[in-house]
N, C-alpha and C. Protein backbone atom coordinates (compact mmCIF):
# COMPACT_ATOMS: atom_id res chain seq x y z
N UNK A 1 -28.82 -12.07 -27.01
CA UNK A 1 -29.98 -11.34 -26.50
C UNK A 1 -29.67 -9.86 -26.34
N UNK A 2 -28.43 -9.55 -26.24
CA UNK A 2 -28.26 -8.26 -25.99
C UNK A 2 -28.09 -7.35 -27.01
N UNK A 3 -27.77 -7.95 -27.98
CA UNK A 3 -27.89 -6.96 -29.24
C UNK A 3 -29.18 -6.82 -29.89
N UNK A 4 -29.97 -7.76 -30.06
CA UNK A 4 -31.56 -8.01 -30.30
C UNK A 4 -32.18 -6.59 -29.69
N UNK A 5 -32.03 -7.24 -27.97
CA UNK A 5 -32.49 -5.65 -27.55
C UNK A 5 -32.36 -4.55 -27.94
N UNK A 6 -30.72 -4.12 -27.79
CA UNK A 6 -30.29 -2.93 -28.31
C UNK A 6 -30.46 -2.43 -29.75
N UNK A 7 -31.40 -3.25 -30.64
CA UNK A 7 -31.96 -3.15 -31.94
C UNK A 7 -32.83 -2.78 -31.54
N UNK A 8 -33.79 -3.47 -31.05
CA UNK A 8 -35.38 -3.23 -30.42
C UNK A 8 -35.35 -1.48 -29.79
N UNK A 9 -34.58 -1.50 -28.99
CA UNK A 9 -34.53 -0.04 -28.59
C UNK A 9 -33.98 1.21 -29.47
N UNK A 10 -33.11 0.58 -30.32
CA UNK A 10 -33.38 1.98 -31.22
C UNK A 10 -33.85 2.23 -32.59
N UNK A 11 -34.75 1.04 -32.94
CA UNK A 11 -35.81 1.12 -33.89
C UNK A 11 -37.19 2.04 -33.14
N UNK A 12 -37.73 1.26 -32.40
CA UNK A 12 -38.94 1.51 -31.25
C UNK A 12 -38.45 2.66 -30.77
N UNK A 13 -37.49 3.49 -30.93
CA UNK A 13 -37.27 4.49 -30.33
C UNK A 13 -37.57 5.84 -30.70
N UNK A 14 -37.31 5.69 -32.63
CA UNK A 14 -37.81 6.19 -33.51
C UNK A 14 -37.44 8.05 -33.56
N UNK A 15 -36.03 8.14 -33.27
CA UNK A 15 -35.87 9.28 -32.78
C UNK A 15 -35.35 9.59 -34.64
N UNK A 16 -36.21 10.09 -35.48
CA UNK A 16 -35.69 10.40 -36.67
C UNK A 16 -36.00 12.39 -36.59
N UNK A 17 -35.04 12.55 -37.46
CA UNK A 17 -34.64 13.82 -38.00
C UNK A 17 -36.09 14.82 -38.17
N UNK A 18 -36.27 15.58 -37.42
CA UNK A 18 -37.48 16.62 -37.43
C UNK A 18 -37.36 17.75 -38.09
N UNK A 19 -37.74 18.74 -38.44
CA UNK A 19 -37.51 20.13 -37.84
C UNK A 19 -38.10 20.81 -36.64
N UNK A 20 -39.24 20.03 -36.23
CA UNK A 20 -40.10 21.04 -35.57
C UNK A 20 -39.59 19.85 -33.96
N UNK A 21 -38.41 19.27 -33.99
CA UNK A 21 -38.37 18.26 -32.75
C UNK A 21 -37.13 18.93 -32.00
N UNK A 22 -36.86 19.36 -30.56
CA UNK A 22 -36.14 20.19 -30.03
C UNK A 22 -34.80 19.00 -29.28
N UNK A 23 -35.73 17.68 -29.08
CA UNK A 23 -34.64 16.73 -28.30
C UNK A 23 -34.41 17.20 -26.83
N UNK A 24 -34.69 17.77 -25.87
CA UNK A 24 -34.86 18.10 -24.64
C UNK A 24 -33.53 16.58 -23.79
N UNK A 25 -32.76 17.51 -23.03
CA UNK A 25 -32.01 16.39 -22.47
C UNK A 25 -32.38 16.43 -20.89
N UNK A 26 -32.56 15.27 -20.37
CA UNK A 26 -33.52 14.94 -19.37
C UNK A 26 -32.50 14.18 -18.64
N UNK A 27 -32.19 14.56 -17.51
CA UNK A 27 -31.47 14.31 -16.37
C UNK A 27 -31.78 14.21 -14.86
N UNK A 28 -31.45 12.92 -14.13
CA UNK A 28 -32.06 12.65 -13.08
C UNK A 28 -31.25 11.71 -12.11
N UNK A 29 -31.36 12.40 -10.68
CA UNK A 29 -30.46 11.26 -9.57
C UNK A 29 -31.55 10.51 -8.71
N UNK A 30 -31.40 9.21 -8.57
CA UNK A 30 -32.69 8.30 -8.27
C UNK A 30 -31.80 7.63 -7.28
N UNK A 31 -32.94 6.90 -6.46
CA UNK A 31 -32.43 6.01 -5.23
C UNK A 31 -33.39 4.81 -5.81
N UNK A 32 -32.77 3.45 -5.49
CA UNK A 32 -33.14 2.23 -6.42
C UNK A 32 -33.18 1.14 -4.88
N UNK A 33 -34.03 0.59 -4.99
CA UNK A 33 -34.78 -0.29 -4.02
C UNK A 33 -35.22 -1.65 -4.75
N UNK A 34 -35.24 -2.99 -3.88
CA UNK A 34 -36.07 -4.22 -4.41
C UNK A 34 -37.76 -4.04 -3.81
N UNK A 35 -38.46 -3.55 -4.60
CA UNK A 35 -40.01 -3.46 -4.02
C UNK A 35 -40.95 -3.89 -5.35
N UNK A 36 -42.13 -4.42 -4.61
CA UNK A 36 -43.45 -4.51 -5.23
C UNK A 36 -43.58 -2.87 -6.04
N UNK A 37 -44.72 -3.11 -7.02
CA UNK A 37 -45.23 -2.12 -7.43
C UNK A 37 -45.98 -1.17 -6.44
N UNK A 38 -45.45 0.31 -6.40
CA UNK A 38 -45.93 1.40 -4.89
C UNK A 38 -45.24 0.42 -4.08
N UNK A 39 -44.18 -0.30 -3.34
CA UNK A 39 -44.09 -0.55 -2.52
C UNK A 39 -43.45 0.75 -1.75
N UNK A 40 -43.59 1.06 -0.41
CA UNK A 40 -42.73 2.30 -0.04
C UNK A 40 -42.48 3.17 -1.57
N UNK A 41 -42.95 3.96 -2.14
CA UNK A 41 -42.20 4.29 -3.60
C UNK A 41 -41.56 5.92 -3.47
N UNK A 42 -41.68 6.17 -2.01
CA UNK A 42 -40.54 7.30 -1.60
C UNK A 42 -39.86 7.18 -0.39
N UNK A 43 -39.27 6.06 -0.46
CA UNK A 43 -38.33 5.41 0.49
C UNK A 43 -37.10 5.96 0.22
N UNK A 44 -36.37 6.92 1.04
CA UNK A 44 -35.12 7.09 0.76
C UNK A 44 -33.87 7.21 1.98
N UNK A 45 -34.37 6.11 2.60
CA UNK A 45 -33.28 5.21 4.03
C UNK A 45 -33.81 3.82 4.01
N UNK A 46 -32.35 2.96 3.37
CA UNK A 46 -30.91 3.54 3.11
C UNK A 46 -31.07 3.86 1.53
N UNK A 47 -29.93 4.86 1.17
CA UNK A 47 -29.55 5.74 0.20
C UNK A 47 -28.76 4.47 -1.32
N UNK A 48 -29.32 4.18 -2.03
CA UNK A 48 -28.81 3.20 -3.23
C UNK A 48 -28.84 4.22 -4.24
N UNK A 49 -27.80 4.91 -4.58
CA UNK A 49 -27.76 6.09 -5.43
C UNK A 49 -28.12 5.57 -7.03
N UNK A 50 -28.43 7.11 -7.78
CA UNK A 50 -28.26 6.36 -9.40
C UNK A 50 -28.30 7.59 -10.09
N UNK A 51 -28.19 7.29 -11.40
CA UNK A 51 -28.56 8.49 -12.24
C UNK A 51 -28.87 8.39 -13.70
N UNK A 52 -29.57 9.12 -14.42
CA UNK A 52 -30.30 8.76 -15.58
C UNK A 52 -29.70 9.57 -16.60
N UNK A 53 -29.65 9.73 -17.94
CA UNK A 53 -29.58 10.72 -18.81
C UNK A 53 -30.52 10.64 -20.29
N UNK A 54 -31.06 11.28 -20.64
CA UNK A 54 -31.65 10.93 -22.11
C UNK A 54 -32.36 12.23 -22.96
N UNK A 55 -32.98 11.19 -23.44
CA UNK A 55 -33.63 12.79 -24.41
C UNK A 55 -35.58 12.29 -24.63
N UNK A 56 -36.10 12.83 -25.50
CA UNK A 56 -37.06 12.44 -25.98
C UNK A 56 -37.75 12.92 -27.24
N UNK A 57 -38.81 12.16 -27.98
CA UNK A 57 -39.25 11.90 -29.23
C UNK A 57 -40.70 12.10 -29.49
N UNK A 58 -40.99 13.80 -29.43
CA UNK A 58 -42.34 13.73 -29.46
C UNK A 58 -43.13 13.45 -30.66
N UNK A 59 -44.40 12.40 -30.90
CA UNK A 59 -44.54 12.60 -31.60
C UNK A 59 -45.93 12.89 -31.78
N UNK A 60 -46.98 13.65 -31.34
CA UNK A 60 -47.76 14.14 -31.19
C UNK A 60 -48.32 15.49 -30.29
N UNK A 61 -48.28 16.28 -30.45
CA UNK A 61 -48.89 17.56 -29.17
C UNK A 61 -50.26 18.34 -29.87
N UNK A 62 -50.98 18.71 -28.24
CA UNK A 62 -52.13 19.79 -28.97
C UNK A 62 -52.20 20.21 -27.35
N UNK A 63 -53.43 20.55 -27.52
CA UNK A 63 -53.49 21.39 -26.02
C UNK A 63 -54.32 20.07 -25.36
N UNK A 64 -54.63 18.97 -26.03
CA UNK A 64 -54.55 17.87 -25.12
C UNK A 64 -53.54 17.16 -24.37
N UNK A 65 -52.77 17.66 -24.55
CA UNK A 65 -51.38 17.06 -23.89
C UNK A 65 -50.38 16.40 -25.03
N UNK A 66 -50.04 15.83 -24.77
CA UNK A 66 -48.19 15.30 -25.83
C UNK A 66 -48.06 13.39 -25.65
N UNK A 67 -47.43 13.10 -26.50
CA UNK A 67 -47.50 11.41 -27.02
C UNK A 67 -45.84 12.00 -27.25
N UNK A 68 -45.19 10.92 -26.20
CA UNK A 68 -44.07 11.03 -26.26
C UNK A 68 -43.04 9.97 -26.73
N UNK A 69 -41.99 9.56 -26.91
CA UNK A 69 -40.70 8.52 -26.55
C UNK A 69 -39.36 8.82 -26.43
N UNK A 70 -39.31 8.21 -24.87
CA UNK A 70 -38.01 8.49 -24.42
C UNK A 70 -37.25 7.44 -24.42
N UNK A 71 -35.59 7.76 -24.81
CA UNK A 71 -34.43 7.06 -24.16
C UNK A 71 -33.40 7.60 -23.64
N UNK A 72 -33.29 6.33 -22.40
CA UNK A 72 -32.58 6.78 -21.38
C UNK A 72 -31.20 5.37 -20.88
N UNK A 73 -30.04 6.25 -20.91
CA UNK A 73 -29.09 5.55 -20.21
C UNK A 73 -28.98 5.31 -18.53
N UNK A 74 -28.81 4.87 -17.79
CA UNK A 74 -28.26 4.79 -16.30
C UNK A 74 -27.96 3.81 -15.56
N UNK A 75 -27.94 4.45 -14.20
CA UNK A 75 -27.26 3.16 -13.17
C UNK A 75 -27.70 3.31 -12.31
N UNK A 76 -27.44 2.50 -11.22
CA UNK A 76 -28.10 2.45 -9.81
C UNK A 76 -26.69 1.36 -9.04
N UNK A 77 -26.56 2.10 -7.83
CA UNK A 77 -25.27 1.15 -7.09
C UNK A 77 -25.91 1.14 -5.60
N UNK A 78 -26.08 -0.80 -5.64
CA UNK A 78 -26.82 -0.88 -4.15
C UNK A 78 -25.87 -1.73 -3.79
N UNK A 79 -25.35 -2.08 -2.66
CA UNK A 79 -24.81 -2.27 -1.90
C UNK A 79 -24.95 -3.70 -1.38
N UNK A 80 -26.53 -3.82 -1.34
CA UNK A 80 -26.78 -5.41 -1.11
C UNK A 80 -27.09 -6.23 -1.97
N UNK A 81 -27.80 -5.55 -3.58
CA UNK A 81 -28.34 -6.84 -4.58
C UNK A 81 -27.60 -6.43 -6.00
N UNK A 82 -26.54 -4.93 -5.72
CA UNK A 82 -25.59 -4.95 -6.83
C UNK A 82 -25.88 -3.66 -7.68
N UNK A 83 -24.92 -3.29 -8.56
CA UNK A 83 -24.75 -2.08 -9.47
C UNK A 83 -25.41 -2.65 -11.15
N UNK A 84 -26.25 -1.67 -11.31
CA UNK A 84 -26.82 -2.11 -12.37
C UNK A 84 -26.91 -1.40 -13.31
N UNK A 85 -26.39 -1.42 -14.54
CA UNK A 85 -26.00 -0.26 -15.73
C UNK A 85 -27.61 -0.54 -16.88
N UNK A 86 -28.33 0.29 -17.26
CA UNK A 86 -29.63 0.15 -18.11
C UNK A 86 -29.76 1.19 -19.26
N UNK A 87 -30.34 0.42 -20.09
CA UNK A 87 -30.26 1.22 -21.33
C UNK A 87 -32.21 0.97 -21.67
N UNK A 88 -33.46 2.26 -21.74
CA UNK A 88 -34.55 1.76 -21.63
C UNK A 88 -35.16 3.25 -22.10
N UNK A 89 -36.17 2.72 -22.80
CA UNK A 89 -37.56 3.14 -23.74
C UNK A 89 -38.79 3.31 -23.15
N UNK A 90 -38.97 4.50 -22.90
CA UNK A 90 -40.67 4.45 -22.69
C UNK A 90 -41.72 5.22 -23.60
N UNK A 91 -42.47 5.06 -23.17
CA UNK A 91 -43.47 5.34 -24.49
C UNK A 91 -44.72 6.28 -23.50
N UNK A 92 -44.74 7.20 -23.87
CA UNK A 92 -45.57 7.84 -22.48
C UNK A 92 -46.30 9.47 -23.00
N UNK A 93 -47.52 9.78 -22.08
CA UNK A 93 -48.28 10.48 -22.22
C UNK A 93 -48.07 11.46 -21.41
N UNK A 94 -48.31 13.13 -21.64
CA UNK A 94 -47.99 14.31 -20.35
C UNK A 94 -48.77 15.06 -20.72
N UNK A 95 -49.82 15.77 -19.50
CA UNK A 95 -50.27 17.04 -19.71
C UNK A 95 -49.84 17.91 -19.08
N UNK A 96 -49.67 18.58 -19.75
CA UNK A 96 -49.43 20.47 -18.85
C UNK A 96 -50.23 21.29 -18.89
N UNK A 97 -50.47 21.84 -17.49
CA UNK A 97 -51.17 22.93 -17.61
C UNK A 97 -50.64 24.62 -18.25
N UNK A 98 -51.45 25.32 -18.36
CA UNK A 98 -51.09 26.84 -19.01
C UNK A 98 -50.13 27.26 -18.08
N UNK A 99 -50.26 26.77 -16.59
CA UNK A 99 -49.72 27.94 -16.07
C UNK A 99 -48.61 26.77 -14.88
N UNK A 100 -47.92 25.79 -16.27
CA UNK A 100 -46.57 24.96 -16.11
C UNK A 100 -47.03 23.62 -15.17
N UNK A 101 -47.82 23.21 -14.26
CA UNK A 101 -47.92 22.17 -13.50
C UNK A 101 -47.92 20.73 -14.50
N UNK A 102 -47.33 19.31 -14.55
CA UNK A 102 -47.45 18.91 -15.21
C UNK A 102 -47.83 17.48 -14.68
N UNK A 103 -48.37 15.90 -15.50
CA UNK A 103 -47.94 15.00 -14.81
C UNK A 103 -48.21 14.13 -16.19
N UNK A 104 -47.30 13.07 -16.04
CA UNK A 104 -47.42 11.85 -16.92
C UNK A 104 -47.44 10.52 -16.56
N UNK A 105 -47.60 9.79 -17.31
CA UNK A 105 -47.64 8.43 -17.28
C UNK A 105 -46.73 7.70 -18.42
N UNK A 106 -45.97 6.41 -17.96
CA UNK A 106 -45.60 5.93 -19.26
C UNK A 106 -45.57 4.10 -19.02
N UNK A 107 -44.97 3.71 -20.28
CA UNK A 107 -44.98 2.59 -20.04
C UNK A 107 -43.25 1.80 -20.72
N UNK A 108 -43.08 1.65 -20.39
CA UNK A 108 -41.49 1.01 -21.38
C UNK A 108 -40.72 -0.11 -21.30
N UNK A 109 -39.82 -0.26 -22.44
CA UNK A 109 -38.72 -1.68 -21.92
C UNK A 109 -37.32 -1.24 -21.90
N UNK A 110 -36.68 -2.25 -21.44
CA UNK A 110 -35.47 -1.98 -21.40
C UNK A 110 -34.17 -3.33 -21.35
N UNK A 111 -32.87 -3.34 -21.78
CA UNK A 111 -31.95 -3.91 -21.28
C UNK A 111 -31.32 -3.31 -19.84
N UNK A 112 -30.89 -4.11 -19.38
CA UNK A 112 -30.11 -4.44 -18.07
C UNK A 112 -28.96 -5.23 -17.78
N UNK A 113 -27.70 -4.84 -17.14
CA UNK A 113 -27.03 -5.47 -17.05
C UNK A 113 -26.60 -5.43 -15.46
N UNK A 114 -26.72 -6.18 -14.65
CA UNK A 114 -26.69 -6.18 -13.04
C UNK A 114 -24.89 -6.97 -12.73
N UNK A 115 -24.26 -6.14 -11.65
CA UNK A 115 -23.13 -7.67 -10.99
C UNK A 115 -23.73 -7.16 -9.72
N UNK A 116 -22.85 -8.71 -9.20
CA UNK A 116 -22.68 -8.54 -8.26
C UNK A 116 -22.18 -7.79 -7.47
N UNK A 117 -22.05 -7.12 -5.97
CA UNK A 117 -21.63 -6.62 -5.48
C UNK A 117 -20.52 -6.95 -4.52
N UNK A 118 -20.19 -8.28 -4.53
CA UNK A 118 -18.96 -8.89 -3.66
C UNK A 118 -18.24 -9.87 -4.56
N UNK A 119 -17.31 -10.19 -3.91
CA UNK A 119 -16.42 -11.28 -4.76
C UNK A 119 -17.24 -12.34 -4.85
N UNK A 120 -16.86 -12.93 -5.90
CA UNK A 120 -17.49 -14.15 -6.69
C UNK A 120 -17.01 -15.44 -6.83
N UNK A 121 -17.44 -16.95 -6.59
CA UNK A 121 -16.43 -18.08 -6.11
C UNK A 121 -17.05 -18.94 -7.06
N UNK A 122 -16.75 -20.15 -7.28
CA UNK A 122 -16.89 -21.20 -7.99
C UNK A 122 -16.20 -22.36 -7.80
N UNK A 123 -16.71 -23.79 -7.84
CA UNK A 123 -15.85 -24.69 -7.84
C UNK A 123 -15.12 -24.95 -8.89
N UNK A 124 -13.65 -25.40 -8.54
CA UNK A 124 -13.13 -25.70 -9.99
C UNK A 124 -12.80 -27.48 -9.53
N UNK A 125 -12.00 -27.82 -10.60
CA UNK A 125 -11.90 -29.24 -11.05
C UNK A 125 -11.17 -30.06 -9.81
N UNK A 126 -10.63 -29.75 -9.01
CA UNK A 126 -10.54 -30.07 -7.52
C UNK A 126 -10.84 -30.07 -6.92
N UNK A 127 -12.48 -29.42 -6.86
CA UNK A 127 -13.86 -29.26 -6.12
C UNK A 127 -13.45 -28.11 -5.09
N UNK A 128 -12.41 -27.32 -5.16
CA UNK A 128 -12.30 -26.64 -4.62
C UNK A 128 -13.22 -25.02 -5.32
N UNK A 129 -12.66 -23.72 -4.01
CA UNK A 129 -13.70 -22.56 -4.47
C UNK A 129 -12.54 -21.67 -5.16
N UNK A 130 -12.59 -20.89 -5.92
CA UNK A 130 -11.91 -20.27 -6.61
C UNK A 130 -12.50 -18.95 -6.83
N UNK A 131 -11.75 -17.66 -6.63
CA UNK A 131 -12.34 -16.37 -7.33
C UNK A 131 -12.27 -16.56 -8.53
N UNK A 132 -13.35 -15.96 -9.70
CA UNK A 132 -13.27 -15.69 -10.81
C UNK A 132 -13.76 -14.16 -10.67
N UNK A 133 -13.89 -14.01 -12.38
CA UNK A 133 -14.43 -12.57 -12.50
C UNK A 133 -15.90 -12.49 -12.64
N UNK A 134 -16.87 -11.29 -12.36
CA UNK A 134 -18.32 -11.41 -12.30
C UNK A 134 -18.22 -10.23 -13.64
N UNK A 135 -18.64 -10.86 -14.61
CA UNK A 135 -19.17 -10.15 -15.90
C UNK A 135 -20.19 -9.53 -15.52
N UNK A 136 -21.07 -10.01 -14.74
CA UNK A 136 -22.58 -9.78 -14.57
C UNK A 136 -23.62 -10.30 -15.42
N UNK A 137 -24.69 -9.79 -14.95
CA UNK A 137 -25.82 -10.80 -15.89
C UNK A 137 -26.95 -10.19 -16.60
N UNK A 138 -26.90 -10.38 -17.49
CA UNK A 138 -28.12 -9.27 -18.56
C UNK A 138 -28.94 -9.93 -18.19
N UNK A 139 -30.30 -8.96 -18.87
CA UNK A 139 -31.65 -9.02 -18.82
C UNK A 139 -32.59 -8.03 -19.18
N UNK A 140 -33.69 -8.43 -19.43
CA UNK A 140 -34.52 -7.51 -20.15
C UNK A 140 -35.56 -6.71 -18.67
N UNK A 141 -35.57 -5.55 -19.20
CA UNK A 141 -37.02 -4.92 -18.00
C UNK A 141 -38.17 -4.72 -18.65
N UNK A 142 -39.27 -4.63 -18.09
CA UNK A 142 -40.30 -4.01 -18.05
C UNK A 142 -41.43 -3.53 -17.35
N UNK A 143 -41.29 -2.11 -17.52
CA UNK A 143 -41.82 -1.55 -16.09
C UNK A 143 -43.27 -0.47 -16.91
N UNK A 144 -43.33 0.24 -15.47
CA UNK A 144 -43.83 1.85 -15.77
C UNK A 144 -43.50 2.75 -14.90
N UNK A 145 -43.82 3.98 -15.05
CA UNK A 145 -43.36 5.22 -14.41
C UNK A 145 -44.65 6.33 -14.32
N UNK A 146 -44.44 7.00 -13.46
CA UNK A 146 -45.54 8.52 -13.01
C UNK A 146 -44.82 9.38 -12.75
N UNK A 147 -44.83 10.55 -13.64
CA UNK A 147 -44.60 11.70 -12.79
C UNK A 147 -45.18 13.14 -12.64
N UNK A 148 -44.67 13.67 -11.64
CA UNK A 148 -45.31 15.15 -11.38
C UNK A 148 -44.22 16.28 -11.39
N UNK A 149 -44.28 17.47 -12.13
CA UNK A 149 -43.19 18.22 -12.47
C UNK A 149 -44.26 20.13 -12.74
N UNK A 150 -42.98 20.50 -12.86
CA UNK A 150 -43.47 22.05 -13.35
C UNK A 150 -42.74 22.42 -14.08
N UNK A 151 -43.21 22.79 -15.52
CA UNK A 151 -42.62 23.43 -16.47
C UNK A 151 -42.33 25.07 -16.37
N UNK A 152 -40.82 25.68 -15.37
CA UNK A 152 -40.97 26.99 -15.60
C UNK A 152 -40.53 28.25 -16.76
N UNK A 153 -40.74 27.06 -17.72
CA UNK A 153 -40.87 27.60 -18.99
C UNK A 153 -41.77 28.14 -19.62
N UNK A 154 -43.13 27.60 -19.13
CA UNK A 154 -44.49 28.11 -19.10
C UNK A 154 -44.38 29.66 -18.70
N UNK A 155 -43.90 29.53 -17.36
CA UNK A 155 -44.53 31.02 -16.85
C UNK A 155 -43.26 32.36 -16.92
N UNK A 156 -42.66 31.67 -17.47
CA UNK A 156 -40.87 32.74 -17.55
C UNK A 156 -40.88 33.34 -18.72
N UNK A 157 -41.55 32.35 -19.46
CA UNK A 157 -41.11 32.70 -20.49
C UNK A 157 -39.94 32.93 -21.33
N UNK A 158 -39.12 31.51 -20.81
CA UNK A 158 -37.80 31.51 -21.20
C UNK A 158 -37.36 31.08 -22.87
N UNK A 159 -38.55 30.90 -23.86
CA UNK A 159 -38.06 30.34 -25.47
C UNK A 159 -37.73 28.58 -25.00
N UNK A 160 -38.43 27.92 -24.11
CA UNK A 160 -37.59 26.96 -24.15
C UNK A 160 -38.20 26.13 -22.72
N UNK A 161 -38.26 24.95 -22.27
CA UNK A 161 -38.29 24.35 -21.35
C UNK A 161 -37.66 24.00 -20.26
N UNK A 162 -37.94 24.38 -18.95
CA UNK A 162 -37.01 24.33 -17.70
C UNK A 162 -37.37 23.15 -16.84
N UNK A 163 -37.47 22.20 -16.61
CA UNK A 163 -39.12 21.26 -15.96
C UNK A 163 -38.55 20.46 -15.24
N UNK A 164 -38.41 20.60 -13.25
CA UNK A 164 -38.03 19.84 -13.02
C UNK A 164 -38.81 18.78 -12.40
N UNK A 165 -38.88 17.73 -11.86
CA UNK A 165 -39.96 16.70 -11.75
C UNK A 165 -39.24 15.74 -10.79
N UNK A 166 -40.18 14.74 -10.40
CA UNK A 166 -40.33 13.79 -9.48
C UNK A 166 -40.63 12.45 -9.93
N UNK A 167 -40.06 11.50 -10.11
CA UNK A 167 -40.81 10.70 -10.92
C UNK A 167 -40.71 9.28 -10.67
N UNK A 168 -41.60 8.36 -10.13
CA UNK A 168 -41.45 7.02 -9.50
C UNK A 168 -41.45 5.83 -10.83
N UNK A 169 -40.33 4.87 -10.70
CA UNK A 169 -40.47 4.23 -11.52
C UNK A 169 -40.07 2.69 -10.94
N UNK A 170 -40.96 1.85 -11.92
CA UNK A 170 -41.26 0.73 -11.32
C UNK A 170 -41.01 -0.85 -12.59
N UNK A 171 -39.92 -1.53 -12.27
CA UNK A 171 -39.62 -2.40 -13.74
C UNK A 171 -39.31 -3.84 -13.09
N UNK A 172 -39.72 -4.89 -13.88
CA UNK A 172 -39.23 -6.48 -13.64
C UNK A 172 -38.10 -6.53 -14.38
N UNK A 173 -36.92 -7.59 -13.70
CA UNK A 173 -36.06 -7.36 -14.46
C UNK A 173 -36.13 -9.03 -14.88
N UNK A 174 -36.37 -9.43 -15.78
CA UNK A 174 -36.44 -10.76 -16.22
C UNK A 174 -34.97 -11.45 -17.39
N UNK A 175 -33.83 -12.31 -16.71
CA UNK A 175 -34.81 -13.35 -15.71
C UNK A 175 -33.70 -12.34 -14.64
N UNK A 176 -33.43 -13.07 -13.49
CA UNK A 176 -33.06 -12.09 -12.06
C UNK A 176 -32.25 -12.74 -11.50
N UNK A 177 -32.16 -14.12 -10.89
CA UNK A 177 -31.67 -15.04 -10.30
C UNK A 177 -31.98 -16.49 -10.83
N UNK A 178 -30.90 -17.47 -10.33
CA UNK A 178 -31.61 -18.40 -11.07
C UNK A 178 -32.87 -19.52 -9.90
N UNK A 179 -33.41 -18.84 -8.61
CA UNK A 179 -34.28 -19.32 -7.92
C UNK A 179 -35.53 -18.45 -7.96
N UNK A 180 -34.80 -17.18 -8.94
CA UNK A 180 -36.10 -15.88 -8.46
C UNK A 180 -36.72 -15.51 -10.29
N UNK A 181 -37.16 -15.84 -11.09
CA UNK A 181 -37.18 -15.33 -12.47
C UNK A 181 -37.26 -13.93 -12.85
N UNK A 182 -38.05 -13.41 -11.58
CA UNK A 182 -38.93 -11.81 -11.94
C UNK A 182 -37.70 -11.21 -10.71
N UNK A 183 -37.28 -10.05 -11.07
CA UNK A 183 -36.14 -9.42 -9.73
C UNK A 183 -37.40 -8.37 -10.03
N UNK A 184 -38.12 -7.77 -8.99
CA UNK A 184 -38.88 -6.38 -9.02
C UNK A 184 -38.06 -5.53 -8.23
N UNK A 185 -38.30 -4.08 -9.32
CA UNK A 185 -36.94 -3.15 -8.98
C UNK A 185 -37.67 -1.53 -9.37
N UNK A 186 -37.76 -0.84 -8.29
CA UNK A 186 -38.01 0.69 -8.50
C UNK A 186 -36.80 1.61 -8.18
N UNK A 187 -37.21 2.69 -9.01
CA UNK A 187 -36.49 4.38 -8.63
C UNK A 187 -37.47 4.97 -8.58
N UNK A 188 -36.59 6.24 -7.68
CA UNK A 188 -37.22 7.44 -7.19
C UNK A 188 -36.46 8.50 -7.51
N UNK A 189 -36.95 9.11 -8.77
CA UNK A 189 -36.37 9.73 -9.65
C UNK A 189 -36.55 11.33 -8.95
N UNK A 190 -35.40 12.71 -9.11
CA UNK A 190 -35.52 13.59 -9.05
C UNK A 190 -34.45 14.04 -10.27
N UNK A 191 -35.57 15.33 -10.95
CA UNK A 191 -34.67 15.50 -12.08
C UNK A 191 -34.95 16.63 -12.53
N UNK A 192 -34.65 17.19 -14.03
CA UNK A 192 -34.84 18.22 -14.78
C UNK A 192 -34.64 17.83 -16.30
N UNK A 193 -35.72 18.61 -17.09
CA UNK A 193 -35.90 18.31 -18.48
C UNK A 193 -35.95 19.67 -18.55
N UNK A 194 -34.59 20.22 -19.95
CA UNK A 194 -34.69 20.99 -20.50
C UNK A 194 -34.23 21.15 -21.73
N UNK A 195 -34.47 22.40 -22.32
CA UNK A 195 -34.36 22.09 -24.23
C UNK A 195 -34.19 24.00 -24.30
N UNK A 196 -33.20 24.34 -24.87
CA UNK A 196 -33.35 25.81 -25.20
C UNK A 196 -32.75 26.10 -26.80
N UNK A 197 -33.07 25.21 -27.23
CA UNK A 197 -32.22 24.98 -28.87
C UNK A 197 -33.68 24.69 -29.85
N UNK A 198 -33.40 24.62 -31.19
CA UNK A 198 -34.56 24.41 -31.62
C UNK A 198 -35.71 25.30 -32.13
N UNK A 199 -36.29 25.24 -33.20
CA UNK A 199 -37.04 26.09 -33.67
C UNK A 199 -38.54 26.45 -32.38
């Protein structure tokens, strides 16, 4: 299953050779929570750190706004339901205004790989408990995301994009447990997208 994905994500990802495509690298430290969709979705006590990195794949703009696709690597380390390393695709829409205010919407999938966060036991053939090792446990996400940002590239006039943003994101991680199928899992993304390369 995990290579399937990791096909799926960089076909669907579709990041092919442009000239007129700048690749903007998009960076972000998020706090990661078990919540409903909007549950609390700027909850930040207690602190479950994380961080994102990626780029993106435009493939449409006008002064209606931009048709985007992003991929993004990261993690999130919580303390009570575990450290979780993700590799994930979204597919998403942004308008900006003239004078830099921005906001989007997206929608995407992703692989996941979650452990545990404490030692790990098992019975062995003496019915006794035994440490082993916790590989952890893949799985697929699928979520969405909103955000609100300002491009001060707009008004600087810097050749280039400065944009930092806010951005709530919200994904099932299927399957999760083996009593729970759906694990529901948000971030609360703070970040910056910028690009100064490029025609």
């Amino acid at each position: 299953m995990q290579r399937a994905l990791v096909l799926i994500f960089l076909v669907s990802a579709g990041f092919l050779s442009a000239s007129e495509q700048t690749f903007p690298l998009v960076i972000s430290g998020c706090n990661h929570s078990i919540a409903l969709p909007f549950g609390k979705p700027f909850r930040m006590d207690p602190l479950y750190p994380g961080a994102t990195a990626g780029t993106e794949y435009v493939y449409k703009q006008g002064d209606w706004g931009q048709i985007h696709q992003t991929g993004n690597l990261g993690f999130f380390a919580n303390s009570i339901v575990g450290t979780g390393i993700f590799l994930q695709s979204d597919f998403g829409y942004r308008y900006t205004a003239k004078f830099g205010l921005f906001s989007e919407a997206s929608v995407g999938a992703g692989y996941i790989h979650q452990f545990i966060p404490r030692q790990t036991f098992e019975l062995d053939e003496n019915g006794q408990f035994v440490e082993v090792v916790d590989y952890g446990r893949p799985g697929a996400t699928l979520g969405f995301s909103a955000a609100l940002g300002f491009d001060l590239g707009k008004v600087l006039d810097l050749g280039g994009s400065l944009a930092p943003f806010i951005r709530y994101q919200w994904f099932a991680q299927i399957p999760y447990l083996p009593d729970l199928a759906v694990g529901p899992q948000s971030l609360l993304h703070a970040g910056i997208r910028f690009s100064f390369w490029g025609p």
